[in-house]
Protein backbone atom coordinates (compact mmCIF):
# COMPACT_ATOMS: atom_id res chain seq x y z
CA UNK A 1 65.53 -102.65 26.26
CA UNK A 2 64.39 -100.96 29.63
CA UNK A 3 60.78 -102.39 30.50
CA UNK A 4 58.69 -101.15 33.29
CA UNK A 5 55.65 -102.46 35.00
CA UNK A 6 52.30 -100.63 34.78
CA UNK A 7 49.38 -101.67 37.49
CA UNK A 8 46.20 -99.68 36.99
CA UNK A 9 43.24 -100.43 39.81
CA UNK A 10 40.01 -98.81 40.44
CA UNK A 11 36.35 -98.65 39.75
CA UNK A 12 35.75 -99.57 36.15
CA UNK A 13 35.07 -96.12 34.47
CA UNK A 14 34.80 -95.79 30.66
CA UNK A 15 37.94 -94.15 28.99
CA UNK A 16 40.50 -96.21 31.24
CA UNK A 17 42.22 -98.08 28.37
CA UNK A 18 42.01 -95.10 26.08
CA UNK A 19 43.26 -92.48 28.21
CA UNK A 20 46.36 -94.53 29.78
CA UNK A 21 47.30 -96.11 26.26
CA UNK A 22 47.53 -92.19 24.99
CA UNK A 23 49.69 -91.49 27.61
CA UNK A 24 51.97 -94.30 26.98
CA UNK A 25 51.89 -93.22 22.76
CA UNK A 26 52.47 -89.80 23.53
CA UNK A 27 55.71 -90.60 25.63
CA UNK A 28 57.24 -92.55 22.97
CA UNK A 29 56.34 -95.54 25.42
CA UNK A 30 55.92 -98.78 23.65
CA UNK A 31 53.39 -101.87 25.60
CA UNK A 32 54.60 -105.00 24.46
CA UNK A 33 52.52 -107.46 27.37
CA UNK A 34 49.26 -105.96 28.66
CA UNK A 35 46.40 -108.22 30.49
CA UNK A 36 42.98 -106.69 32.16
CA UNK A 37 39.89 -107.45 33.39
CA UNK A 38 37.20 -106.30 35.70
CA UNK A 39 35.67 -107.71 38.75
CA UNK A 40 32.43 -106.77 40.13
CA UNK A 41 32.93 -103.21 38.78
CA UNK A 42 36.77 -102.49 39.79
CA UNK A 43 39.00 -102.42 37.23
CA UNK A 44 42.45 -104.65 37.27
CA UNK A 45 45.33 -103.62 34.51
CA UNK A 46 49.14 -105.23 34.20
CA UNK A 47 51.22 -104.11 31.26
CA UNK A 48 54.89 -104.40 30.59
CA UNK A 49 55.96 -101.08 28.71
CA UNK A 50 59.15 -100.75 27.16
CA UNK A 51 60.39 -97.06 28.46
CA UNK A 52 64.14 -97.27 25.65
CA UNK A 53 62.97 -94.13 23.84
CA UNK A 54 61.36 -92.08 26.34
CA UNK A 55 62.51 -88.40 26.22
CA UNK A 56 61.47 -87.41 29.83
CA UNK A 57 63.55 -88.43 32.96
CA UNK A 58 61.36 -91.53 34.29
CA UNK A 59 60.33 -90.09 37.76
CA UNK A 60 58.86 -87.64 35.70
CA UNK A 61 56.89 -90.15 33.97
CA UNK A 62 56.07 -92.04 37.21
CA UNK A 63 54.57 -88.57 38.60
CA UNK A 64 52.50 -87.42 35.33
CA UNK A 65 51.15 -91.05 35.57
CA UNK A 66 50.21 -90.79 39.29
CA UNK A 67 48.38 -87.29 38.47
CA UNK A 68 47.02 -89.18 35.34
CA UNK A 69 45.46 -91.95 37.76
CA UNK A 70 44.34 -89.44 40.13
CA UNK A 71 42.57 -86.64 37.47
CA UNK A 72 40.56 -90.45 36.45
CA UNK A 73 40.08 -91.97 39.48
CA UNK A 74 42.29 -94.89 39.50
CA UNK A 75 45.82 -96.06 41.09
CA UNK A 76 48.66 -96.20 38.52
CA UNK A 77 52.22 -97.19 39.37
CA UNK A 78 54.77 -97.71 37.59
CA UNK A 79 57.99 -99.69 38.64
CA UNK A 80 61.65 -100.50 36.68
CA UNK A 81 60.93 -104.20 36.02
CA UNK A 82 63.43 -105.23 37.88
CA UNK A 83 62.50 -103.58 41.10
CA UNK A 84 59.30 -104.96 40.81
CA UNK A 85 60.56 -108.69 40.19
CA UNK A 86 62.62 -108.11 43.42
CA UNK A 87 59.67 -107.06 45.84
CA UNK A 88 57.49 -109.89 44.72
CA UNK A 89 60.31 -112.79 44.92
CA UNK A 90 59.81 -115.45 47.26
């Protein structure tokens, strides 16, 4: 299994949620951890995605899902989880 991380951050819009999760269905991209909230109107997502089955190469998912965060006003990255784990070691 090859999991990723997913941060989404921004003011809290309706259609956040909706509009990432399709993304993630419609690239065969399964979330199997995913934890938000919102504080004082800004919006705070974490999900671990499991990226196995994708069919695109995986910069081109990290792009489409920078221009998705863009066209809806929030920051998305996306990370390999184990690059992530190493920036944010002690």
């Amino acid at each position: 299994m090859r999991k990723c991380v997913v941060t989404v951050l921004g003011k809290d819009t309706v259609g956040i949620i909706a509009k990432v999760c399709s993304y993630l269905a419609e690239n065969n991209i399964n979330i199997l951890d995913i934890s938000q909230t919102i504080v004082q109107g800004y919006f705070d997502m974490m999900m671990i995605v499991d990226v196995t089955n994708i069919e695109k190469d995986f910069g081109d998912i990290v792009e489409e899902m920078n221009h998705l965060g863009e066209d809806i006003g929030v920051n998305i990255r996306c990370q390999r989880e184990e690059i992530f784990a190493k920036m944010h070691r002690l």
